[in-house]
Protein backbone atom coordinates (compact mmCIF):
# COMPACT_ATOMS: atom_id res chain seq x y z
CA UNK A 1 14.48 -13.72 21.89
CA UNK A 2 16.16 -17.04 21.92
CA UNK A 3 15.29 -17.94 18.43
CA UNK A 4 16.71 -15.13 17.02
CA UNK A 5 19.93 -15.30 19.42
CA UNK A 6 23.08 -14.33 17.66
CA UNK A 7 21.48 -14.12 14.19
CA UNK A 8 21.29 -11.48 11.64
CA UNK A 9 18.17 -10.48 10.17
CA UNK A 10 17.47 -8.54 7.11
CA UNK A 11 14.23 -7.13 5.82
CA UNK A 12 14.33 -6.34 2.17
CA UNK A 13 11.99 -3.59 1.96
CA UNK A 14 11.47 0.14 3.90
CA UNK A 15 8.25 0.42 3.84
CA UNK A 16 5.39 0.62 6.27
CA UNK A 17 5.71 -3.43 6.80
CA UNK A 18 9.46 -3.85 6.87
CA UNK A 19 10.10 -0.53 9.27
CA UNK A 20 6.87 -1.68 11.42
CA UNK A 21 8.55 -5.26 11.68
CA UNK A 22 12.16 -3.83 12.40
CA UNK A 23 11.23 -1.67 15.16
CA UNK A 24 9.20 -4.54 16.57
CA UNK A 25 11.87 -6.85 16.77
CA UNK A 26 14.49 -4.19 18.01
CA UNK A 27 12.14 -3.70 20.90
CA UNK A 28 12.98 -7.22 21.87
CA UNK A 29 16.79 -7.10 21.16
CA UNK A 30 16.89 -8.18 17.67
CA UNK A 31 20.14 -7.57 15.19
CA UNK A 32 18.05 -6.12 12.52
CA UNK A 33 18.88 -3.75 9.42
CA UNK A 34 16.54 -2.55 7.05
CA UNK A 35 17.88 -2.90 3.27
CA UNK A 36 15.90 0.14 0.67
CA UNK A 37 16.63 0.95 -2.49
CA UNK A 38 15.95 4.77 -2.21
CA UNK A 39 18.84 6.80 -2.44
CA UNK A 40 17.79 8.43 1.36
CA UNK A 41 15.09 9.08 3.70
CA UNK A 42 14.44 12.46 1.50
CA UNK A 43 13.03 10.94 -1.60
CA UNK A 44 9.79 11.87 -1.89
CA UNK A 45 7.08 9.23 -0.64
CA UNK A 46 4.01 8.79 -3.18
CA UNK A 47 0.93 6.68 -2.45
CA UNK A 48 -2.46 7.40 -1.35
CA UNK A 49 -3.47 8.76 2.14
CA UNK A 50 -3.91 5.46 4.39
CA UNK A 51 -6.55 4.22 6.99
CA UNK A 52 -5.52 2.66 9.41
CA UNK A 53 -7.97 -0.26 10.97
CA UNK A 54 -8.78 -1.34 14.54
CA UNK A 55 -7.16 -4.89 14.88
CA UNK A 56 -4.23 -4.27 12.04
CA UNK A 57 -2.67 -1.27 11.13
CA UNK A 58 -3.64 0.68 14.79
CA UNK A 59 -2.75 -2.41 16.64
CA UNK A 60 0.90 -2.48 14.96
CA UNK A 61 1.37 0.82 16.34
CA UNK A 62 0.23 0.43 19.79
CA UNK A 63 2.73 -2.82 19.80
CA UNK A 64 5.28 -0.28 18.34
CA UNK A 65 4.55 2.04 21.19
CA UNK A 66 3.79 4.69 18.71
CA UNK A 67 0.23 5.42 18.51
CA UNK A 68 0.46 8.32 20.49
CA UNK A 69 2.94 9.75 17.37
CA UNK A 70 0.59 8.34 14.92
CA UNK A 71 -2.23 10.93 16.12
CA UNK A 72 -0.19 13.51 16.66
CA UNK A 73 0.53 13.84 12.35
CA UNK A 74 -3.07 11.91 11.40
CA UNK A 75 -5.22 13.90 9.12
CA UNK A 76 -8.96 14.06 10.48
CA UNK A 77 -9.66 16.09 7.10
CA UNK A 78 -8.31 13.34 4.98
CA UNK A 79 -11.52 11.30 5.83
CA UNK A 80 -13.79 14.02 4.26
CA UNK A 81 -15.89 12.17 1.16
CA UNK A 82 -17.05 13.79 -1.82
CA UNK A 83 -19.29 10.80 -3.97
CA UNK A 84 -19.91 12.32 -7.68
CA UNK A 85 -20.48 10.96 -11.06
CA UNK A 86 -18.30 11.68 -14.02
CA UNK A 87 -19.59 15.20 -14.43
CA UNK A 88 -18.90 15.89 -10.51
CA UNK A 89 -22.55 16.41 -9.72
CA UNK A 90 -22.26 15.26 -6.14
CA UNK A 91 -24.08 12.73 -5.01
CA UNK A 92 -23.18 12.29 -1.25
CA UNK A 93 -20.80 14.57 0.82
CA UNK A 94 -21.09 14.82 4.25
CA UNK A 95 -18.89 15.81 7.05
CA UNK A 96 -20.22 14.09 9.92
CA UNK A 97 -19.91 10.86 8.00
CA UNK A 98 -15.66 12.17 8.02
CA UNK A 99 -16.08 12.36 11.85
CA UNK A 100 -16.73 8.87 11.70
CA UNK A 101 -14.26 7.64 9.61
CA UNK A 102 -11.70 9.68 11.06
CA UNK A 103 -12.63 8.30 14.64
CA UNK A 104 -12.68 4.69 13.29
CA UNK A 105 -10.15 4.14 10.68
CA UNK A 106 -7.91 7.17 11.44
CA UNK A 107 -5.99 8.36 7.69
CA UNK A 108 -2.26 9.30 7.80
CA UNK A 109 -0.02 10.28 4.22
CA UNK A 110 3.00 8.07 3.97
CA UNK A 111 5.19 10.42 4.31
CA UNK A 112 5.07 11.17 8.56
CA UNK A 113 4.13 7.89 8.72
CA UNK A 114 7.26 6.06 7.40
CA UNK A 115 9.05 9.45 9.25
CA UNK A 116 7.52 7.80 12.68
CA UNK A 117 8.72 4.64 11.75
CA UNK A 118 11.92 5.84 11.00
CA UNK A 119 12.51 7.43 14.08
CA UNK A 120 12.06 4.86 16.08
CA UNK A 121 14.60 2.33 15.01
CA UNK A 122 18.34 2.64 16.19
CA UNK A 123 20.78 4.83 13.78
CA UNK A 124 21.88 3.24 11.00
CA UNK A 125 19.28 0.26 11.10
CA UNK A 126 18.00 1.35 7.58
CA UNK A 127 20.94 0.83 4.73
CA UNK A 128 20.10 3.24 2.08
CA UNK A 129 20.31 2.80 -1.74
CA UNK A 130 19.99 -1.13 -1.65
CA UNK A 131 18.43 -2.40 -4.57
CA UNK A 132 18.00 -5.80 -4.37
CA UNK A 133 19.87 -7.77 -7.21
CA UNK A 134 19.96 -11.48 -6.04
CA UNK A 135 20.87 -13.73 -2.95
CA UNK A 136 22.68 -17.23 -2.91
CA UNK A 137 22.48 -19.76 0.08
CA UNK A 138 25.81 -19.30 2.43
CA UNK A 139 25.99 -21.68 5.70
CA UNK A 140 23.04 -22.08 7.39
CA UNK A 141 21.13 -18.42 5.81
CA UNK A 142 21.73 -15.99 2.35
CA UNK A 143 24.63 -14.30 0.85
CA UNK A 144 22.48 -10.58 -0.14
CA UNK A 145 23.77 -8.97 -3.09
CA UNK A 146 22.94 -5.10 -4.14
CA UNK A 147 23.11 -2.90 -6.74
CA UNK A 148 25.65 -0.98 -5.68
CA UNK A 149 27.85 -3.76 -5.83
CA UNK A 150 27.82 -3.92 -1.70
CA UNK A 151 27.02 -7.47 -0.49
CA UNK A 152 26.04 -8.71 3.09
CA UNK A 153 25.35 -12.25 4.98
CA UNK A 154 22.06 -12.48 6.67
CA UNK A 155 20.77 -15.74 9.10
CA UNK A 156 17.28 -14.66 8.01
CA UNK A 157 15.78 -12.68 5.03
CA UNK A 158 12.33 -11.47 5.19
CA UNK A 159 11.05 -9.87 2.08
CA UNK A 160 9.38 -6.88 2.74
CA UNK A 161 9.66 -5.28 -0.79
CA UNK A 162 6.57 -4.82 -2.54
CA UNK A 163 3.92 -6.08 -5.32
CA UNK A 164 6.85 -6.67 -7.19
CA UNK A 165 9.32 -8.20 -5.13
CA UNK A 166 12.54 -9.73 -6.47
CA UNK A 167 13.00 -11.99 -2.80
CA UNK A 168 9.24 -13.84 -3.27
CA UNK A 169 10.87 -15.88 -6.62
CA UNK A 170 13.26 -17.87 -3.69
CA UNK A 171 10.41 -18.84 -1.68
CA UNK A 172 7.51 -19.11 -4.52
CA UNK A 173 7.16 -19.68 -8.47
CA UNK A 174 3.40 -19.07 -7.75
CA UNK A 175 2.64 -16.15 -10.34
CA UNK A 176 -0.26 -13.28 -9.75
CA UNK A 177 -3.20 -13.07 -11.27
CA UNK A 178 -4.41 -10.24 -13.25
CA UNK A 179 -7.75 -8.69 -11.76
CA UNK A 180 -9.17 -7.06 -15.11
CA UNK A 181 -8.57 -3.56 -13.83
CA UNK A 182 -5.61 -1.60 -14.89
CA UNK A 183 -4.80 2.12 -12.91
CA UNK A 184 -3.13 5.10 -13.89
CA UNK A 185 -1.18 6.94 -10.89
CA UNK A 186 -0.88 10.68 -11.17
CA UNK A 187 1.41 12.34 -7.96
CA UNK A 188 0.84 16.51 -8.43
CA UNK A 189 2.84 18.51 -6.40
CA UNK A 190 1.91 21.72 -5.37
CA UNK A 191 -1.37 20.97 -6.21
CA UNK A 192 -3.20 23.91 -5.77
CA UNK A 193 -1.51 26.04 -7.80
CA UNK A 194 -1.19 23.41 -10.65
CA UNK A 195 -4.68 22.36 -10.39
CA UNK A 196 -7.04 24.92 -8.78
CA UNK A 197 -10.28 23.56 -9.44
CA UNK A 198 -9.79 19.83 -8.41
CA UNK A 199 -8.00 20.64 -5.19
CA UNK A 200 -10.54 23.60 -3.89
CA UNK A 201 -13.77 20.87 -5.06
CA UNK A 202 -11.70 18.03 -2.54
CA UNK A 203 -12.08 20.72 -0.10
CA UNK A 204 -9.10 19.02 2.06
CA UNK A 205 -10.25 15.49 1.73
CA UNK A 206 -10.87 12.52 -1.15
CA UNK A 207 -13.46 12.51 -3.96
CA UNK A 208 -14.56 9.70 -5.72
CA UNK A 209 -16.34 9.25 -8.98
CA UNK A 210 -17.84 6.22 -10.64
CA UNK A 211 -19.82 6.24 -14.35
CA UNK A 212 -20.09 4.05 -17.01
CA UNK A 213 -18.05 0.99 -15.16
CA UNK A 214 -14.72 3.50 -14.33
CA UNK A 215 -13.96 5.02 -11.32
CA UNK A 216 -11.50 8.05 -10.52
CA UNK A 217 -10.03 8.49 -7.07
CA UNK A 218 -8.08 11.64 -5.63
CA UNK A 219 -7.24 13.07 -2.42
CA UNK A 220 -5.28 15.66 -1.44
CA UNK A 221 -2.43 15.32 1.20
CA UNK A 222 -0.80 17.38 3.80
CA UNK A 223 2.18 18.44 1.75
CA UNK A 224 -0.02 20.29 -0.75
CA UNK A 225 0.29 17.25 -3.11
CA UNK A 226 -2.82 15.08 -4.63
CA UNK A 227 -2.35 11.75 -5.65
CA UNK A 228 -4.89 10.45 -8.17
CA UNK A 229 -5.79 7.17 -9.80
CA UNK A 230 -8.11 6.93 -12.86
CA UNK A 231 -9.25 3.03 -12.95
CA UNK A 232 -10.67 1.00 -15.76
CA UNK A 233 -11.25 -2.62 -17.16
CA UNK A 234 -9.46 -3.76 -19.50
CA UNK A 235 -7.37 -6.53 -20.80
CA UNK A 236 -4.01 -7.40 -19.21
CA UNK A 237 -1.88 -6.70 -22.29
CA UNK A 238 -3.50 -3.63 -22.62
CA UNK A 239 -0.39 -1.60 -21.27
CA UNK A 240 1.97 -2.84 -23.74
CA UNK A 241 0.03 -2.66 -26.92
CA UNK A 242 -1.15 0.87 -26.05
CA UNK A 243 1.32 2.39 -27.61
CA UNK A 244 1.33 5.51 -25.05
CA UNK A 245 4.41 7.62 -24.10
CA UNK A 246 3.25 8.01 -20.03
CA UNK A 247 5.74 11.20 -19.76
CA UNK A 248 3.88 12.72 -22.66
CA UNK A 249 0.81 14.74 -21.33
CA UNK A 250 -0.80 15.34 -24.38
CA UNK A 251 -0.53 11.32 -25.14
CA UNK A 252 -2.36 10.50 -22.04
CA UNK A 253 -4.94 13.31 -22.45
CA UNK A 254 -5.86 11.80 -25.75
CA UNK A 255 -6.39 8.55 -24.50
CA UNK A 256 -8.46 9.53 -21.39
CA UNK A 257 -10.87 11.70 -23.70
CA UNK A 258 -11.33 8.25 -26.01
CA UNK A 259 -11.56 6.27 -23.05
CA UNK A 260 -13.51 8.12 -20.66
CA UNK A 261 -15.92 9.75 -23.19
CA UNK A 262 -18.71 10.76 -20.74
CA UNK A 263 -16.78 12.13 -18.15
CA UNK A 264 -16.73 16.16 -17.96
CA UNK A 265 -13.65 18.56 -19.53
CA UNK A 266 -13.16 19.12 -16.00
CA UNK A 267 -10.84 15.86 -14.96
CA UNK A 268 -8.89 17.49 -18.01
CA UNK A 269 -7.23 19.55 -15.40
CA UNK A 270 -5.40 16.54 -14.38
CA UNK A 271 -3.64 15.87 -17.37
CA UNK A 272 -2.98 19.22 -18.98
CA UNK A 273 -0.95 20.81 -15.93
CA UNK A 274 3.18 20.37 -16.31
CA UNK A 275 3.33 19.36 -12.24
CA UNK A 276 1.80 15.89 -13.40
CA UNK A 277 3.85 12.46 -13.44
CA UNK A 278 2.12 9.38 -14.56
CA UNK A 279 2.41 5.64 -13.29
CA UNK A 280 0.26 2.86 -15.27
CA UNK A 281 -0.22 0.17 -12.59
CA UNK A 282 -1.96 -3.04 -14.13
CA UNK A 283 -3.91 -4.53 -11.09
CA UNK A 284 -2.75 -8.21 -9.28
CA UNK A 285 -3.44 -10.69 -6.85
CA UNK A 286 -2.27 -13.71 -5.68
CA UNK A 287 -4.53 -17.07 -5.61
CA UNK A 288 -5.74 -17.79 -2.60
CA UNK A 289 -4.65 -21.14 -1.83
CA UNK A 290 -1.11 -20.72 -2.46
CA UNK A 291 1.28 -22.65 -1.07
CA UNK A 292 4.97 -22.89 -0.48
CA UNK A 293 7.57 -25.05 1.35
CA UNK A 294 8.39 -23.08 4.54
CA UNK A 295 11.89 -22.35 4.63
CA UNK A 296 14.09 -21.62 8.06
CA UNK A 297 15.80 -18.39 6.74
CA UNK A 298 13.74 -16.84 4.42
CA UNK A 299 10.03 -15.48 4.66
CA UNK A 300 8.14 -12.42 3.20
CA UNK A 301 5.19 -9.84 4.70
CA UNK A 302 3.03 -7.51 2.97
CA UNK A 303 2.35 -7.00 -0.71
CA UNK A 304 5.47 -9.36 -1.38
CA UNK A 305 3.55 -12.32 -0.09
CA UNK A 306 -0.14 -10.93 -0.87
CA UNK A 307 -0.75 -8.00 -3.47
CA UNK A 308 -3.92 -6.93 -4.29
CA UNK A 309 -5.97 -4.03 -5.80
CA UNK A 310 -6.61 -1.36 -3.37
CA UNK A 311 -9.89 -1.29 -3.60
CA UNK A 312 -10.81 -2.20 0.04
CA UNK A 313 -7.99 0.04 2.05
CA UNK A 314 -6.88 -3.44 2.89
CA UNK A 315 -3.19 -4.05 1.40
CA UNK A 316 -1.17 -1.90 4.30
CA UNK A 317 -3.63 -2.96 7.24
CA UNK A 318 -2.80 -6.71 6.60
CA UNK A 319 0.83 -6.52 6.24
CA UNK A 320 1.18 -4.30 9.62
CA UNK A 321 -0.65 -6.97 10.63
CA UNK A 322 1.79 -9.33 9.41
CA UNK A 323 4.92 -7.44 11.28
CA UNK A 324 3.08 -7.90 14.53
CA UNK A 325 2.58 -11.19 14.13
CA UNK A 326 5.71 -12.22 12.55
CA UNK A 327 7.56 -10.52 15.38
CA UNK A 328 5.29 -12.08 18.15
CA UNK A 329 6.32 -15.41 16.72
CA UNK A 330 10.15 -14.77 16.05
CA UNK A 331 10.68 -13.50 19.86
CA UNK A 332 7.61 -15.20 21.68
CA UNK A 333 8.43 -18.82 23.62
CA UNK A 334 5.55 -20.86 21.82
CA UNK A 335 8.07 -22.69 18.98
CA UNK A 336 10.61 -24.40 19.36
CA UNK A 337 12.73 -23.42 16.01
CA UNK A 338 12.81 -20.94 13.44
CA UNK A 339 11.53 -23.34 10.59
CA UNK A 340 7.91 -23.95 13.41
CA UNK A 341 7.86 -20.08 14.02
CA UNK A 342 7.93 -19.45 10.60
CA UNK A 343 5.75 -22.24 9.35
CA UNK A 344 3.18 -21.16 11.83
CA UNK A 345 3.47 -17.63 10.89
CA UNK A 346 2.69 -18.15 6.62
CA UNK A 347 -0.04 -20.39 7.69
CA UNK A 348 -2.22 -17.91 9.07
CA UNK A 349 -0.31 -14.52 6.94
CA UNK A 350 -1.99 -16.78 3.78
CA UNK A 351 -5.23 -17.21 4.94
CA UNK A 352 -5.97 -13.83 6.02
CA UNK A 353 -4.26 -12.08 2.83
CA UNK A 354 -6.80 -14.51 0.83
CA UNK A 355 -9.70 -12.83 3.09
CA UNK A 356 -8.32 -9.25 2.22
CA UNK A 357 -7.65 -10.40 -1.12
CA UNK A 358 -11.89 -11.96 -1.75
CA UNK A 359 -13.42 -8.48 0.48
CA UNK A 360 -11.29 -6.67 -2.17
CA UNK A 361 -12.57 -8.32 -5.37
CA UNK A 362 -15.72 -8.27 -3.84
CA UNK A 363 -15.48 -4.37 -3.61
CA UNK A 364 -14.00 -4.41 -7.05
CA UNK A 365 -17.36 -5.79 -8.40
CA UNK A 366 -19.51 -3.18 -6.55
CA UNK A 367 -17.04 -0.22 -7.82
CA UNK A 368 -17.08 -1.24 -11.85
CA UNK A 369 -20.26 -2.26 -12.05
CA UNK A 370 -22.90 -0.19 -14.41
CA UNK A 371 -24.68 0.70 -10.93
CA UNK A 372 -21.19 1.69 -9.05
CA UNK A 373 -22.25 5.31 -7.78
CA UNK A 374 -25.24 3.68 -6.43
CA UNK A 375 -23.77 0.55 -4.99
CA UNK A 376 -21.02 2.83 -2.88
CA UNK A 377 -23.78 5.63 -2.00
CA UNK A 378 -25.75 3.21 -0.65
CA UNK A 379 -22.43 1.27 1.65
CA UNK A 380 -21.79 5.16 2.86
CA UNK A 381 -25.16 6.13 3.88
CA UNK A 382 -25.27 2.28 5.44
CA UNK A 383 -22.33 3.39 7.30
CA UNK A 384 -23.73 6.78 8.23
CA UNK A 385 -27.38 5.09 9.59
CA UNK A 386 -24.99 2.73 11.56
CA UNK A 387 -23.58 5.90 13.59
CA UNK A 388 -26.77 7.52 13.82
CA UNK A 389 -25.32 10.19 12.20
């Protein structure tokens, strides 16, 4: 703990990253707070179901001491996988290959998730309703400013907070780059009673569909909510020339008919039912030899430092990964300053978020291409002969 010794640390950012990181360096004594910008830890947490891998995600919690709680609320069912086309014939759906999955990369909703994470950290670690405005150098660390007009002094500022993080600019001018794929998010609540037939055809897990160089996602979640994502190429300027109110249903219906022509009146169901709020997420990354000049009180984990599409399952794995290892250098004996720790730290945290970033254009190619359904029938059964299954 010496390098952290009488210092004040503040991670910008409650998510799964900044609350993993925070309860890993409270474990070893560390004066952390958490700064988020929702109001409380009752606003509603959207976002797809998440897997959890082997030597990332899993192996933040067993650092966190919390695996134990993490399969206590994990959703087996969430790993069941319908395949279709765009007219839902099915193509591959098989239980035992959810047995598999489940047992191997283990799925858990946000929600009881960041709940677990919550709970272990000390009262009043997380600051609510802290939207990050700006920061100014003071002494030897940052002068944080918030929305709320609140302001606080920090030693060190990690930047846990998101694709679109307003820390990264103080580290990095290095801009994303746009994949070619733009998203729509839709969050349903009460799913089941607002769309029947797409929640009883999930049958408690995730379908996918791919035609015609588009793929739709959706999976339902233990609150009775589905989150789905209907994902397309197109150009990056798309979104602002579209012209499309996203809080108007009928708006986005229209467009989804003219854009996804061959797909069956059944997806309709998605955007004709008044439970539905809509989210148009272009798709990022970052390039993957960026650099910056390491800095002694300032460094970032998780999307802030390496978005990407989530089309490998890859984005929340790799920044756990980067709490664990962040933490292990912070408190660990091996450096002898902050600025080494650090230094040592965005070293590897950039090489491995370009990895993540190429397996997930990689993937990206195999989902949009005009043989998609194939390409991904063929990785599942692959996965299925694997497990003798």
């Amino acid at each position: 703990m010496t390098l952290l010794e009488n210092k004040k640390i503040a991670i910008i950012g409650g998510g799964p990253a900044g609350l993993m990181l925070a309860r890993l360096l409270q474990i070893e004594n560390g004066d952390v707070s958490v700064y988020e910008r929702d109001a409380d830890r009752e606003v509603r947490v959207q976002g797809a179901t998440l897997d959890l891998h082997e030597g990332t995600g899993l192996k933040a919690l067993k650092r966190a001491g919390l695996l134990d709680e993490f399969y206590k609320h994990h959703r087996p069912v969430a790993s069941k996988m319908r395949l279709t086309d765009g007219k839902l014939n099915i193509a591959f759906d098989d239980h035992n290959f959810a047995t598999i999955t489940a047992e191997t990369r283990p799925e858990i909703d946000r929600a009881p998730l960041r709940d677990i994470l919550l709970n272990s950290l000390k009262p009043g670690t997380v600051v609510w309703n802290s939207h990050f405005v700006s920061m100014e150098k003071e002494k030897s660390g940052w002068r944080v400013h918030f929305k709320n007009g609140t302001n606080i002094y920090a030693d060190l500022v990690i930047a846990a907070d998101g694709a679109n993080s307003k820390v990264r600019p103080y580290l990095s001018d290095i801009k994303p780059v746009y994949s070619g794929i733009t998203l729509i998010e839709g969050n349903i609540y009460n799913a089941e009673k607002y769309t029947p037939n797409l929640f009883a055809f999930a049958k408690g897990g995730k379908v996918m569909a791919f035609d015609d160089e588009q793929f739709i996602g959706y999976g339902t979640k233990g609150d009775g909510s589905i989150m789905f994502v209907v994902n397309f190429k197109t150009p990056e300027e798309w979104l602002s020339k579209s012209g499309i109110d996203f809080a108007n249903r009928e708006q986005v219906l229209e467009w989804f008919k003219t854009a996804f022509p061959a797909w069956s009146d059944e997806w309709h169901e998605f955007f004709t039912n008044e439970g539905v709020h809509f989210i148009p997420r272009p798709q990022y990354y970052f390039p993957f030899d960026q650099t910056w000049e390491t800095q002694e009180c300032l460094t970032m984990i998780g999307d802030a430092a390496h978005r990407m599409p989530p089309y490998a399952g890859e984005g929340a794995n790799v920044a756990l990964r980067d709490a664990f290892e962040l933490a292990e250098n912070l408190t660990g004996n091996q450096f002898q300053d902050l600025k080494t720790a650090i230094a040592h730290f965005e070293k590897e945290m950039v090489v491995r978020g370009a990895q993540a970033t190429k397996d997930t254009l990689e993937n990206s190619e195999r989902m949009f291409s005009k043989t998609g359904l194939e390409q991904m029938l063929a990785f599942f059964n692959q996965v299925k002969e694997a497990h003798n299954v």
